[in-house]
PDB file of N, CA and C in Angstrom:
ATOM      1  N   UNK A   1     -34.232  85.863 -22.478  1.00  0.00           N
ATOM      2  CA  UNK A   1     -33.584  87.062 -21.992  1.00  0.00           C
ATOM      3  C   UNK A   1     -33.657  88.154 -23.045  1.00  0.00           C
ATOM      4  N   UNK A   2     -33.687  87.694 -24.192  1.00  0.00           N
ATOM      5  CA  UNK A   2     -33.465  88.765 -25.202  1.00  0.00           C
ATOM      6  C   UNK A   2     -35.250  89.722 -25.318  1.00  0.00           C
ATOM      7  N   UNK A   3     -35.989  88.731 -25.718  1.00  0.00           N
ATOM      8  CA  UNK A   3     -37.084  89.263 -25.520  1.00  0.00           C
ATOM      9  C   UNK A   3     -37.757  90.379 -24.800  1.00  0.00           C
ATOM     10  N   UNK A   4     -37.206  89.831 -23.218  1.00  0.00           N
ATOM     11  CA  UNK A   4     -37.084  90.806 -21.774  1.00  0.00           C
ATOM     12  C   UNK A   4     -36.447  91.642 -22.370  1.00  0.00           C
ATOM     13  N   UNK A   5     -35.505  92.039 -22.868  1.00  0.00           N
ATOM     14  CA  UNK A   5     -34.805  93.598 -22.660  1.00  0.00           C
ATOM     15  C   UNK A   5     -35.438  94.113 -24.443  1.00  0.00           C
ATOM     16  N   UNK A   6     -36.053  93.380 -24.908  1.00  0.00           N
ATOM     17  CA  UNK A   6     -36.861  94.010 -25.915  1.00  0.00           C
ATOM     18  C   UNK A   6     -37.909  94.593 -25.413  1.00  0.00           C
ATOM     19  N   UNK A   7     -38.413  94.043 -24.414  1.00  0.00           N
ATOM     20  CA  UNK A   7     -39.678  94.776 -24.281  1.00  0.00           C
ATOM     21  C   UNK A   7     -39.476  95.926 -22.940  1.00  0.00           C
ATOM     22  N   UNK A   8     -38.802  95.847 -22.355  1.00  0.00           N
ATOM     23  CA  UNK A   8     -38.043  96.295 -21.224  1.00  0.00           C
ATOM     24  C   UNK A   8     -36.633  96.470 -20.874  1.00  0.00           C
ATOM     25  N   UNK A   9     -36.481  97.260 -21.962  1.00  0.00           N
ATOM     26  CA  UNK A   9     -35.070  97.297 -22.208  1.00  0.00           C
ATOM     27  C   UNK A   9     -33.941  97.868 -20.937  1.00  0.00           C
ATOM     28  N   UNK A  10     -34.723  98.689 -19.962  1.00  0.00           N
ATOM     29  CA  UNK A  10     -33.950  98.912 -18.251  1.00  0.00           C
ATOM     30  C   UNK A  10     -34.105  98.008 -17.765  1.00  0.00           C
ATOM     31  N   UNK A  11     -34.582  96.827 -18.402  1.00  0.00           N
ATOM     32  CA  UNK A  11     -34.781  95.498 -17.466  1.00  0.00           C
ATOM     33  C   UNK A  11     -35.386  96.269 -16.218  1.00  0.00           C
ATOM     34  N   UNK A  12     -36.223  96.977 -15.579  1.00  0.00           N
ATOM     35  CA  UNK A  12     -36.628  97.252 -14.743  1.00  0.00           C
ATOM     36  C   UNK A  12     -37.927  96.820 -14.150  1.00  0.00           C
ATOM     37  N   UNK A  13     -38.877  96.300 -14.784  1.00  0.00           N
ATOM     38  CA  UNK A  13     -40.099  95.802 -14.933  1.00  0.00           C
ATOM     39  C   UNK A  13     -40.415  93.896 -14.595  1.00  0.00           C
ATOM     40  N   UNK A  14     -39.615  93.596 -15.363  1.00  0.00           N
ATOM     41  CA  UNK A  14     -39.370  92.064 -15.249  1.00  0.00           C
ATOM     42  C   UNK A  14     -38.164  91.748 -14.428  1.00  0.00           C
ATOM     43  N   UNK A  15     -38.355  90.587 -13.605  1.00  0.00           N
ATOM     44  CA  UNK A  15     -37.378  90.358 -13.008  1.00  0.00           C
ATOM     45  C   UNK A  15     -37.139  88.471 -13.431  1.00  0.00           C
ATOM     46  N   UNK A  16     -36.541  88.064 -14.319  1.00  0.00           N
ATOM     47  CA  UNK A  16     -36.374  86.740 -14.489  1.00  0.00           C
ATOM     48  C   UNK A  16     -36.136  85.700 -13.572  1.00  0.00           C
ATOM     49  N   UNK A  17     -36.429  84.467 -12.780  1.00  0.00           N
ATOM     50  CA  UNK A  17     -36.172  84.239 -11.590  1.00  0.00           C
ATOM     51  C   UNK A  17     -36.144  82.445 -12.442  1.00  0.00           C
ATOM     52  N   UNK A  18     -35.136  81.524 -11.698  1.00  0.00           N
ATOM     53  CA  UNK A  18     -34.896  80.381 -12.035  1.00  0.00           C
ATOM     54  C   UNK A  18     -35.340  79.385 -10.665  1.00  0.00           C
ATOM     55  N   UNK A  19     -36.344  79.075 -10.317  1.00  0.00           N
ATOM     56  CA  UNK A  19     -36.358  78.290  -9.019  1.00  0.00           C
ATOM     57  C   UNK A  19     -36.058  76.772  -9.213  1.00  0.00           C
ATOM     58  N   UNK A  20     -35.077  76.258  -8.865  1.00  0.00           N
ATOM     59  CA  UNK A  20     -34.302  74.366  -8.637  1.00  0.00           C
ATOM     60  C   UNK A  20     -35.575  73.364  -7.808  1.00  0.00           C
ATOM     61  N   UNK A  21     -36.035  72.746  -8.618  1.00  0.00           N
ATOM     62  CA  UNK A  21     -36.754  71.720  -8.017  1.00  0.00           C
ATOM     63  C   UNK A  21     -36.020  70.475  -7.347  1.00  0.00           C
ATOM     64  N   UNK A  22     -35.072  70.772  -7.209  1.00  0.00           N
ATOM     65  CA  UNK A  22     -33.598  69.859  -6.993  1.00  0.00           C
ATOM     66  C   UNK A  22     -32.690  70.232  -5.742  1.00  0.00           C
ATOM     67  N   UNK A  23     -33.708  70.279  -4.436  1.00  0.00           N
ATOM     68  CA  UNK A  23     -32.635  70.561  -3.409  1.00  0.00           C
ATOM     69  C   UNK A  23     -31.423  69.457  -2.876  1.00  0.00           C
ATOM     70  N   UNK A  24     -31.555  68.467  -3.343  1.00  0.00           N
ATOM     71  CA  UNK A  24     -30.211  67.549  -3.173  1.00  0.00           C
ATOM     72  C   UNK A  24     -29.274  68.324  -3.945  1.00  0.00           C
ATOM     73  N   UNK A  25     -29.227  68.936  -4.978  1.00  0.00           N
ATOM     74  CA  UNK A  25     -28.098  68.899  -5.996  1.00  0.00           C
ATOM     75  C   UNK A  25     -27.885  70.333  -6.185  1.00  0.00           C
ATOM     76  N   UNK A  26     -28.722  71.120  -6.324  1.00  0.00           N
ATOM     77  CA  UNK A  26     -28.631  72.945  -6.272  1.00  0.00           C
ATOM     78  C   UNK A  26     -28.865  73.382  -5.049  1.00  0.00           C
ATOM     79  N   UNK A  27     -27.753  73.852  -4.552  1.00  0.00           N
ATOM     80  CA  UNK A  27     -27.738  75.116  -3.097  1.00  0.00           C
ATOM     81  C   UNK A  27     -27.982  76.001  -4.240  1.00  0.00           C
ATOM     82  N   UNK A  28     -28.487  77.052  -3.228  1.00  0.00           N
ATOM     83  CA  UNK A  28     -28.540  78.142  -3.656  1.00  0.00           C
ATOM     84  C   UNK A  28     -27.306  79.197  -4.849  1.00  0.00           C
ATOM     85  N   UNK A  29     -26.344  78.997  -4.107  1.00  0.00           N
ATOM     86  CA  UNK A  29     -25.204  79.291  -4.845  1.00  0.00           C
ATOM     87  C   UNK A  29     -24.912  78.034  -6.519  1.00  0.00           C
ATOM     88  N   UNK A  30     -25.140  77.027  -6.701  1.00  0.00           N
ATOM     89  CA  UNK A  30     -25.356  76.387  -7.510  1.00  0.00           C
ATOM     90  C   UNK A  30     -26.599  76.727  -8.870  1.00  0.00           C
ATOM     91  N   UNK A  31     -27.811  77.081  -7.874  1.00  0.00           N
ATOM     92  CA  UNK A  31     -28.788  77.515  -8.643  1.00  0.00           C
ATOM     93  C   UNK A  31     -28.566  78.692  -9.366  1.00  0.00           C
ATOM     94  N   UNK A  32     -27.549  79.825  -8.799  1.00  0.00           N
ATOM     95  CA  UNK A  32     -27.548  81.039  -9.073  1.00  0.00           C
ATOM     96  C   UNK A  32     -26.757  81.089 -10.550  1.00  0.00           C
ATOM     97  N   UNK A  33     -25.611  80.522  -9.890  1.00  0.00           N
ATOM     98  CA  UNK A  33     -24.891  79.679 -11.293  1.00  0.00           C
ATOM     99  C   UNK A  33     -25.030  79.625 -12.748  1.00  0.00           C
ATOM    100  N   UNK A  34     -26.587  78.872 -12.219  1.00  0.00           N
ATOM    101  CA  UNK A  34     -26.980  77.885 -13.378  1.00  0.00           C
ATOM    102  C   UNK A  34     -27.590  79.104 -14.199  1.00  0.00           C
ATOM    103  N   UNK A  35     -28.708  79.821 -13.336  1.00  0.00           N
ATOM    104  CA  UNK A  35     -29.333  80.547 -13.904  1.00  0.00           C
ATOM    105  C   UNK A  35     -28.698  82.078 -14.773  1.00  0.00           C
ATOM    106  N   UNK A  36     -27.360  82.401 -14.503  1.00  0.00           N
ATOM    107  CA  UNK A  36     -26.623  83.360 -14.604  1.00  0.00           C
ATOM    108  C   UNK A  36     -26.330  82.829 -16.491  1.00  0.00           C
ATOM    109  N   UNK A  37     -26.365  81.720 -16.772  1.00  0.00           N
ATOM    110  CA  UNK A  37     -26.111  80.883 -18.194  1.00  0.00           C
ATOM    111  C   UNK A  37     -27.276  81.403 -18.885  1.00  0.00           C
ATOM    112  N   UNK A  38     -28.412  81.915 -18.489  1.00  0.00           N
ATOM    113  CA  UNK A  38     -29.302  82.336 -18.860  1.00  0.00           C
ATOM    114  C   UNK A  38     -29.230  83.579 -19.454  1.00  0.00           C
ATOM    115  N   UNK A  39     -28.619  84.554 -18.666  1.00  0.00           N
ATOM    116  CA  UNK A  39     -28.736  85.850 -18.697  1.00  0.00           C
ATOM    117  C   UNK A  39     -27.661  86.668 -17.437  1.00  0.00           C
ATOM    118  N   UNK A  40     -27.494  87.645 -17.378  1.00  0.00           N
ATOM    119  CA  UNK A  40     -26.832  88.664 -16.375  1.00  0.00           C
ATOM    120  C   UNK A  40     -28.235  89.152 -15.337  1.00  0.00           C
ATOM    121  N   UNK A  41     -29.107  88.809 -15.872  1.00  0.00           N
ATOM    122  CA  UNK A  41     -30.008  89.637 -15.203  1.00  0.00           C
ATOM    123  C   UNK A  41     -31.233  88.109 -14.418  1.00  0.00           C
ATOM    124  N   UNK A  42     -30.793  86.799 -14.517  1.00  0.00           N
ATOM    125  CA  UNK A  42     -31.587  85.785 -13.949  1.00  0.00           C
ATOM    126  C   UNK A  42     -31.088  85.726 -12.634  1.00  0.00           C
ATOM    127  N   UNK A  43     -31.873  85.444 -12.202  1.00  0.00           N
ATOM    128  CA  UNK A  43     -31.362  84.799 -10.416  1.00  0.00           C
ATOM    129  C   UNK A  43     -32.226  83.886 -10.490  1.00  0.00           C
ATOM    130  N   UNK A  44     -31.067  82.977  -9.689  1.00  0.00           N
ATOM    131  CA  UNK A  44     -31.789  81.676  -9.029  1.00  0.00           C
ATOM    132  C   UNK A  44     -31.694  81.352  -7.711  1.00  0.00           C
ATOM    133  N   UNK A  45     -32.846  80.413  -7.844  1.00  0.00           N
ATOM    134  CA  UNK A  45     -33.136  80.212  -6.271  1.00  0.00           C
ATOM    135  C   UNK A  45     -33.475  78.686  -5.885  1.00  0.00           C
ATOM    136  N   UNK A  46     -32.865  78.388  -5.024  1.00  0.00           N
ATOM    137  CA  UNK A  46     -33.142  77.327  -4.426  1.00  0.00           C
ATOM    138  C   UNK A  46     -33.692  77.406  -2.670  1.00  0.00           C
ATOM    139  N   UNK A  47     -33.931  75.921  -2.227  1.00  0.00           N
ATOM    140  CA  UNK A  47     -34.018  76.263  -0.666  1.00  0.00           C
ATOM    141  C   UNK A  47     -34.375  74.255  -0.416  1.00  0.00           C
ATOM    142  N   UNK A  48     -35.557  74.338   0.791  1.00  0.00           N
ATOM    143  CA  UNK A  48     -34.983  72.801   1.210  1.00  0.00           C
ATOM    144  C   UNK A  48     -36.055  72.088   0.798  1.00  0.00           C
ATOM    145  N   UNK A  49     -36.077  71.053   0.825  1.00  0.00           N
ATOM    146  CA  UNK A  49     -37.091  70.050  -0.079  1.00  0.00           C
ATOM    147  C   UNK A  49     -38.441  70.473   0.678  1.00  0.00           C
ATOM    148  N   UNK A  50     -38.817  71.091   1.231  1.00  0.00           N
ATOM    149  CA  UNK A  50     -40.055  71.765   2.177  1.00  0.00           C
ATOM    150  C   UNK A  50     -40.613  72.896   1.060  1.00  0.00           C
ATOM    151  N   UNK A  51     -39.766  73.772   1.550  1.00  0.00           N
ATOM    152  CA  UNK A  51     -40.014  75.277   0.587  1.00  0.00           C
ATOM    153  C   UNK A  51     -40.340  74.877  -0.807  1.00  0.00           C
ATOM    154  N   UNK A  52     -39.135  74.329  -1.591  1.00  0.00           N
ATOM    155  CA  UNK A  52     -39.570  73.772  -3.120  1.00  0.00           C
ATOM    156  C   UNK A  52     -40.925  73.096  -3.308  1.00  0.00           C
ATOM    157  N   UNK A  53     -41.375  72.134  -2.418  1.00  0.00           N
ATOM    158  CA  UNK A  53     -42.571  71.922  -2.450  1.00  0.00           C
ATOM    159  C   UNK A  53     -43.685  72.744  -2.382  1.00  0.00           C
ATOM    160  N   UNK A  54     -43.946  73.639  -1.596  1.00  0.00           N
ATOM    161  CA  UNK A  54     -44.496  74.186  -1.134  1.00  0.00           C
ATOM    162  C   UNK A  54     -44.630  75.588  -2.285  1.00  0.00           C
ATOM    163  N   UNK A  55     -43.716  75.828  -2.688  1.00  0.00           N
ATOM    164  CA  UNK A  55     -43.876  76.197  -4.229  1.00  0.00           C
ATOM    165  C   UNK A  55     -44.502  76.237  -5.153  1.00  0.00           C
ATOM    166  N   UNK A  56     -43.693  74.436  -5.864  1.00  0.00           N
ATOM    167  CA  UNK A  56     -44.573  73.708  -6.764  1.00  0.00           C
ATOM    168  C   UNK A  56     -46.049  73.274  -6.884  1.00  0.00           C
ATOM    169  N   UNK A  57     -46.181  72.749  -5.070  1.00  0.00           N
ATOM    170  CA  UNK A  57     -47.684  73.099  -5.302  1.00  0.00           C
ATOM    171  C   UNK A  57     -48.452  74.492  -5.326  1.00  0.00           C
ATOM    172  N   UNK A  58     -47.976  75.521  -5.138  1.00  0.00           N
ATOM    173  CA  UNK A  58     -48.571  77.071  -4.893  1.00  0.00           C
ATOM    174  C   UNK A  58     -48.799  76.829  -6.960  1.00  0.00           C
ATOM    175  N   UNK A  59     -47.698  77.100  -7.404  1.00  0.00           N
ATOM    176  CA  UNK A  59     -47.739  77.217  -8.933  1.00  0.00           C
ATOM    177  C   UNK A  59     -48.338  76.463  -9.544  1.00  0.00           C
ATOM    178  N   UNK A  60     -48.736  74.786  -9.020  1.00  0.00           N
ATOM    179  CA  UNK A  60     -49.226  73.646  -9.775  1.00  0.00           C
ATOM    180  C   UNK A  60     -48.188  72.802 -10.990  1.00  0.00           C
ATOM    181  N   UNK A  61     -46.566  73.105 -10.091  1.00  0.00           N
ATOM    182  CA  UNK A  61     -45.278  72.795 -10.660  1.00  0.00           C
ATOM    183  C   UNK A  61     -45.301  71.270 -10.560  1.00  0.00           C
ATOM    184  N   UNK A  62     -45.305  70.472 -11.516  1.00  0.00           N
ATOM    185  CA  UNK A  62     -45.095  68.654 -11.620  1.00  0.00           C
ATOM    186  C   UNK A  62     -43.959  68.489 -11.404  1.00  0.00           C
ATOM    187  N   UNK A  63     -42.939  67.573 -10.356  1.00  0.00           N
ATOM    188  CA  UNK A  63     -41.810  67.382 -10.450  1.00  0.00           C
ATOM    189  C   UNK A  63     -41.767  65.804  -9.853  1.00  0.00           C
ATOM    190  N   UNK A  64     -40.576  65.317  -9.998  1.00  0.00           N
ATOM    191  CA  UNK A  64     -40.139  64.182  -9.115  1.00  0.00           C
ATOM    192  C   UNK A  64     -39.005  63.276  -9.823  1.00  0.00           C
ATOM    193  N   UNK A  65     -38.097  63.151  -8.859  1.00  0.00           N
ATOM    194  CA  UNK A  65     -37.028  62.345  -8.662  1.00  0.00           C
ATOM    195  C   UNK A  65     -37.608  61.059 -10.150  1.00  0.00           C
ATOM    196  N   UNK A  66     -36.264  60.710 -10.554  1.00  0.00           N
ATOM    197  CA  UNK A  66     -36.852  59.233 -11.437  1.00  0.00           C
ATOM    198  C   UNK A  66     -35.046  58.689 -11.747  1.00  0.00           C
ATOM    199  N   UNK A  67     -35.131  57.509 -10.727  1.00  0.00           N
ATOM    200  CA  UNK A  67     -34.190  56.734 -10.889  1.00  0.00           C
ATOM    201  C   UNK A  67     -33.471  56.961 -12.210  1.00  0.00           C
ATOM    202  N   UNK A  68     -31.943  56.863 -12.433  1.00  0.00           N
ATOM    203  CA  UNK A  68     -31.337  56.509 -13.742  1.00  0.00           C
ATOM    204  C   UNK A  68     -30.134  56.181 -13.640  1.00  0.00           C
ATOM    205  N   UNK A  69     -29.934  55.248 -13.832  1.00  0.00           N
ATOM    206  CA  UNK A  69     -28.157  54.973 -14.228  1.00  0.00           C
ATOM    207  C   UNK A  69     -27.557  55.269 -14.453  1.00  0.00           C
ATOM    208  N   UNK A  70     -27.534  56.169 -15.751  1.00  0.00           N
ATOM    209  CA  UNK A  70     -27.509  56.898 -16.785  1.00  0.00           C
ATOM    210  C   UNK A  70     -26.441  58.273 -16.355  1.00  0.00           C
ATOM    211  N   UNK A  71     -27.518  58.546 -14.930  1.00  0.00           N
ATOM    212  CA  UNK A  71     -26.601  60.003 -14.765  1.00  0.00           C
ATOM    213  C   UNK A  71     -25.232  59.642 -13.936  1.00  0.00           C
ATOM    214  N   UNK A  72     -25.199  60.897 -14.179  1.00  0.00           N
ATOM    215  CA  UNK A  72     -24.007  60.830 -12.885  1.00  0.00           C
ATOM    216  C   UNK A  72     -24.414  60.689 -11.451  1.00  0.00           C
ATOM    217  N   UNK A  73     -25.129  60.964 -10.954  1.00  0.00           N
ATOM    218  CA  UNK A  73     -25.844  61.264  -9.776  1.00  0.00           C
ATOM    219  C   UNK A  73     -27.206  59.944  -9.338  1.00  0.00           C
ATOM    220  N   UNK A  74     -27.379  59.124 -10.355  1.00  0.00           N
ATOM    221  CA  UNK A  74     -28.139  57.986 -10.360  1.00  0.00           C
ATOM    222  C   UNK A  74     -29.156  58.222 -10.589  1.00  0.00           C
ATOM    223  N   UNK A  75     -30.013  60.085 -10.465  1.00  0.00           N
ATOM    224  CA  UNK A  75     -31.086  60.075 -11.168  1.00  0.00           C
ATOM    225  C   UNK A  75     -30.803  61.277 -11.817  1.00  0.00           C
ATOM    226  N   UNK A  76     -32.752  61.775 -12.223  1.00  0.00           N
ATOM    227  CA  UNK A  76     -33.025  62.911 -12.966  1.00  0.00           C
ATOM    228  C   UNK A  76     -33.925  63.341 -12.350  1.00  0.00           C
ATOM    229  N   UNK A  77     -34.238  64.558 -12.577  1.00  0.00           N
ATOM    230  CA  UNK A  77     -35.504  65.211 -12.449  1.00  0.00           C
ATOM    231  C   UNK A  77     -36.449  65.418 -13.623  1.00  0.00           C
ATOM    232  N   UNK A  78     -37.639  64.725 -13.503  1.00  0.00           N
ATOM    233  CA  UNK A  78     -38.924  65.175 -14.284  1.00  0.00           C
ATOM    234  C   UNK A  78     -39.621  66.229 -13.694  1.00  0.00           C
ATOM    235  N   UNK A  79     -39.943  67.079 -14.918  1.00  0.00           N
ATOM    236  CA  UNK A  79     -40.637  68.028 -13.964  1.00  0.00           C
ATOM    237  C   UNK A  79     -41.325  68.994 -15.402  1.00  0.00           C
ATOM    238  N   UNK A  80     -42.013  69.361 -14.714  1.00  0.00           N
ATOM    239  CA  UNK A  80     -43.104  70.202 -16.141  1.00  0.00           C
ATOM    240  C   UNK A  80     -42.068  71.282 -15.866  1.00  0.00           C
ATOM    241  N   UNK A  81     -42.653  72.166 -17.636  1.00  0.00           N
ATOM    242  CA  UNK A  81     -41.735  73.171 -17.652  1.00  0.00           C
ATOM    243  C   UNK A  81     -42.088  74.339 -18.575  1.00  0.00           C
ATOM    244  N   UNK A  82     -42.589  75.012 -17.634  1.00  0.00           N
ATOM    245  CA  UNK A  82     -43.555  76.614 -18.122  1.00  0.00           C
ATOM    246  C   UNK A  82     -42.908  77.697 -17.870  1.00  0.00           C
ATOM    247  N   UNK A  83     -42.907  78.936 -18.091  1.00  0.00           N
ATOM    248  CA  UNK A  83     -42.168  79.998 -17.947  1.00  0.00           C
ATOM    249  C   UNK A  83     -43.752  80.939 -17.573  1.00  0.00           C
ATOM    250  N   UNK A  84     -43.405  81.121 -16.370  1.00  0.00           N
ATOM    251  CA  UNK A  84     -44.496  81.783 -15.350  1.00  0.00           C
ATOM    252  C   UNK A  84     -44.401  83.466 -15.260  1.00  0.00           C
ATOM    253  N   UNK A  85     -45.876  84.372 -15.804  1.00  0.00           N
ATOM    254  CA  UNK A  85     -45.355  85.458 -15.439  1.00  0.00           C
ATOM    255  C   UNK A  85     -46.198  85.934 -14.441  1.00  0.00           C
ATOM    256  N   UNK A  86     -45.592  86.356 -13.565  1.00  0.00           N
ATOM    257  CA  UNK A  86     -46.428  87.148 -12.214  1.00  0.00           C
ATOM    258  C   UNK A  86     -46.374  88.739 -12.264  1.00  0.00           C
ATOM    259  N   UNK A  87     -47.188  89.016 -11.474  1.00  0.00           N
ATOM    260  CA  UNK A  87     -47.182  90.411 -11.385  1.00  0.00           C
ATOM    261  C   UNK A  87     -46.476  91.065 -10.003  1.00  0.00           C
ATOM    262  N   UNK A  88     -46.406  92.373  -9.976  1.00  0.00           N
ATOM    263  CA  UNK A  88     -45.359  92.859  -9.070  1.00  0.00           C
ATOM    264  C   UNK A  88     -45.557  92.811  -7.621  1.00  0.00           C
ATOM    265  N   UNK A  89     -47.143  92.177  -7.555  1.00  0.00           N
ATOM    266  CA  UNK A  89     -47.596  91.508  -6.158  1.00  0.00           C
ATOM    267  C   UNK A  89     -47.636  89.789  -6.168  1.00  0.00           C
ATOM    268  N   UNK A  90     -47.100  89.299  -6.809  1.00  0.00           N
ATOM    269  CA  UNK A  90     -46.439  88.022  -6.840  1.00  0.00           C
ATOM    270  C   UNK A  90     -47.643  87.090  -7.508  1.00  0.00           C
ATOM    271  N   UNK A  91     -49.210  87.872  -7.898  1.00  0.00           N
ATOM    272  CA  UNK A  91     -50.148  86.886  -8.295  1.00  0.00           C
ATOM    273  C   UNK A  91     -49.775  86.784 -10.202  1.00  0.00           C
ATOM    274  N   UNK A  92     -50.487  85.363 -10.512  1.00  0.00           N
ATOM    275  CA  UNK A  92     -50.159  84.958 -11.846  1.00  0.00           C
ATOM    276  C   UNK A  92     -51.081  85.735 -12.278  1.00  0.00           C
ATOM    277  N   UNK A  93     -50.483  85.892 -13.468  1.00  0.00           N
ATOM    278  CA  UNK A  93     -51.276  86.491 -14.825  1.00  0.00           C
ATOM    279  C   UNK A  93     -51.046  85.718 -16.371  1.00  0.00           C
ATOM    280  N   UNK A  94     -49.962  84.757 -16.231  1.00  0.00           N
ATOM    281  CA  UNK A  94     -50.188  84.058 -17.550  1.00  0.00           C
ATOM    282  C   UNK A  94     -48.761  82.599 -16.971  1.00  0.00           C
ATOM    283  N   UNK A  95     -49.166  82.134 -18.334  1.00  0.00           N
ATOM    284  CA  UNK A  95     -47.813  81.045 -18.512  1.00  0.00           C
ATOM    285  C   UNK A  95     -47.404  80.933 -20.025  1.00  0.00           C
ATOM    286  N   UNK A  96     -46.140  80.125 -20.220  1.00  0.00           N
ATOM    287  CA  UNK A  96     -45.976  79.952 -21.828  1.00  0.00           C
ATOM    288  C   UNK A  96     -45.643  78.468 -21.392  1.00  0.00           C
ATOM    289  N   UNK A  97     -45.486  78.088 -22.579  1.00  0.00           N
ATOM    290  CA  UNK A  97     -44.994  76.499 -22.703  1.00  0.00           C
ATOM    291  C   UNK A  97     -43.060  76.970 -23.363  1.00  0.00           C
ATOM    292  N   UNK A  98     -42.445  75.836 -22.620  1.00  0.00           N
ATOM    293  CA  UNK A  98     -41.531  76.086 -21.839  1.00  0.00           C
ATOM    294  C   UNK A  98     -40.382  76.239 -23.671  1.00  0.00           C
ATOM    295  N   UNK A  99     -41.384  75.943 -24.618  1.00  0.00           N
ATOM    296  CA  UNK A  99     -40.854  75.918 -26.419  1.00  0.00           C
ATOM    297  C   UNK A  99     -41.275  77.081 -27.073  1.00  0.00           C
ATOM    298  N   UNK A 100     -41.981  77.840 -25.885  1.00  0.00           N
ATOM    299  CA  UNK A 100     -42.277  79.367 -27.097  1.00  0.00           C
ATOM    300  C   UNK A 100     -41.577  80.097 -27.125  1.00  0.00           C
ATOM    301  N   UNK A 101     -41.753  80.427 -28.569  1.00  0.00           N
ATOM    302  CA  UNK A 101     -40.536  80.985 -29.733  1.00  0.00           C
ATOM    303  C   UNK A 101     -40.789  82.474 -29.115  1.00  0.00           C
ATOM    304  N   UNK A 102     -39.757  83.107 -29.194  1.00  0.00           N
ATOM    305  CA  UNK A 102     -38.684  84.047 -28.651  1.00  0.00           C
ATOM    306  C   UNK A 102     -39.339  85.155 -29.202  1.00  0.00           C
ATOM    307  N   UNK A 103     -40.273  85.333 -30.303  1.00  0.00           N
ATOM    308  CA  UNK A 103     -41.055  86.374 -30.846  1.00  0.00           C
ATOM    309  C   UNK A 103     -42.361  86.382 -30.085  1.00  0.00           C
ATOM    310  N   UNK A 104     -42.763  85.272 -30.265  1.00  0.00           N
ATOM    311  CA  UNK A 104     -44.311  85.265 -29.157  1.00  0.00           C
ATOM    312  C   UNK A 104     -44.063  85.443 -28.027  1.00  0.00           C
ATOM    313  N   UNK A 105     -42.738  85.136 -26.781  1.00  0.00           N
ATOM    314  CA  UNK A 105     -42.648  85.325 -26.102  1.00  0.00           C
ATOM    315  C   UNK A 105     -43.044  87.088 -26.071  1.00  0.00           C
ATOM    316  N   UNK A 106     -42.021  87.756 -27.132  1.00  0.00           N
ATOM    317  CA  UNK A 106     -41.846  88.819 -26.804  1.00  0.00           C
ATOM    318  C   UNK A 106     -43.432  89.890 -27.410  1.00  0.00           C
ATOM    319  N   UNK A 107     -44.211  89.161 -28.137  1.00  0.00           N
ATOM    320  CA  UNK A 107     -45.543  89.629 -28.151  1.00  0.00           C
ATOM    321  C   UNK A 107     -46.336  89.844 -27.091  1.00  0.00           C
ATOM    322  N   UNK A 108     -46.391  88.450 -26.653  1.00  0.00           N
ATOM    323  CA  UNK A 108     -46.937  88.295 -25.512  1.00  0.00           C
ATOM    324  C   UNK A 108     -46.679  89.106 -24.067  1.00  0.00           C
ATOM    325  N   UNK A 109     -45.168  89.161 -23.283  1.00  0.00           N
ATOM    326  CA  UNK A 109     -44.757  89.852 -22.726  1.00  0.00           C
ATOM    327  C   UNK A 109     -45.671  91.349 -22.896  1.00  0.00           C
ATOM    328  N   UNK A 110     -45.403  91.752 -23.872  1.00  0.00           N
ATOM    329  CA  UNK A 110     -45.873  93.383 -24.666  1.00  0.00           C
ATOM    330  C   UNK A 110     -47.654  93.851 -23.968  1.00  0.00           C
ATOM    331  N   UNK A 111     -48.249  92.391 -23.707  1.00  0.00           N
ATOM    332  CA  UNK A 111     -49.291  92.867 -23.732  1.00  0.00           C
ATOM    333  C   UNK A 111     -49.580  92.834 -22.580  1.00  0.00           C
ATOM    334  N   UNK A 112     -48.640  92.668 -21.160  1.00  0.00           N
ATOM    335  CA  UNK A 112     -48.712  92.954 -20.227  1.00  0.00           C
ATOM    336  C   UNK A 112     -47.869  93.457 -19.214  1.00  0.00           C
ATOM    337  N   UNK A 113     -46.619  93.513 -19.819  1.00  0.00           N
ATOM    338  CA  UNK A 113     -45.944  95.057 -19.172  1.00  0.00           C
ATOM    339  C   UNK A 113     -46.168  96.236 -19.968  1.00  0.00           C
ATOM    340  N   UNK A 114     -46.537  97.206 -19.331  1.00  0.00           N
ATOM    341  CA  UNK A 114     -46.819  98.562 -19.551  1.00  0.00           C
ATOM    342  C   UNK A 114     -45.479  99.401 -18.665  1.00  0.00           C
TER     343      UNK A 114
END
C-alpha cells in the first residue's frame, strides 16, 4: 500500500484488489474485511466456487483445499501467491513474487504507471 501512494499518491491510477480463493470461508463481506487490513484503499472480492475458478484459471492462479487438523476449520488453503498488475482494460502487464521488497515494488510500479 505504501508503495501505491508513492507512486500514485491520489491513489487514482491503481486500484489494489484482494480476490479469496476460499468461497467456503470468505463472503464477500468477509473478504472485504480482510483486505481493508491491507490498506483503506484495498477491496476485496469474493464470489462462488465457479467464478473463483474461473479466475484462477484466467490468471494461471494455483490453489486447493489441503486437509489439516491443525486449523480451526479442518483445512487450509494452498495457493500460489503473486501480486498481479493489470492495466485499465483488465489485460496483464506484469507480476511480482508475492516477497518483493516494498522498494522494488515501488520501482517497478514507476515504470508502468504514467
Amino acid at each position: 500500500q505504501n508503495a501505491i501512494h508513492r507512486v500514485d499518491p491520489q491513489a487514482h491510477k491503481i486500484q489494489p484488489l484482494f480476490i479469496s480463493i476460499d468461497p467456503d470461508r470468505d463472503t464477500p463481506d468477509i473478504a472485504s474485511t480482510y483486505a481493508s487490513h491491507f490498506g483503506s484503499d484495498m477491496v476485496g472480492l469474493s464470489g462462488s466456487a465457479a467464478q473463483i475458478k474461473a479466475v484462477a484459471e484466467h490468471y494461471k492462479v494455483y490453489y486447493r483445499k489441503v486437509e489439516d487438523s491443525d486449523s480451526a476449520l479442518g483445512y487450509v488453503m494452498d495457493h500460489s501467491g503473486f501480486i498481479y498488475l493489470m492495466g485499465p482494460d483488465a489485460t496483464y502487464i506484469t507480476h511480482f513474487a508475492h516477497n518483493v521488497s516494498e522498494r522494488e515494488l515501488e520501482e517497478q510500479l514507476r515504470r508502468y504507471v504514467r
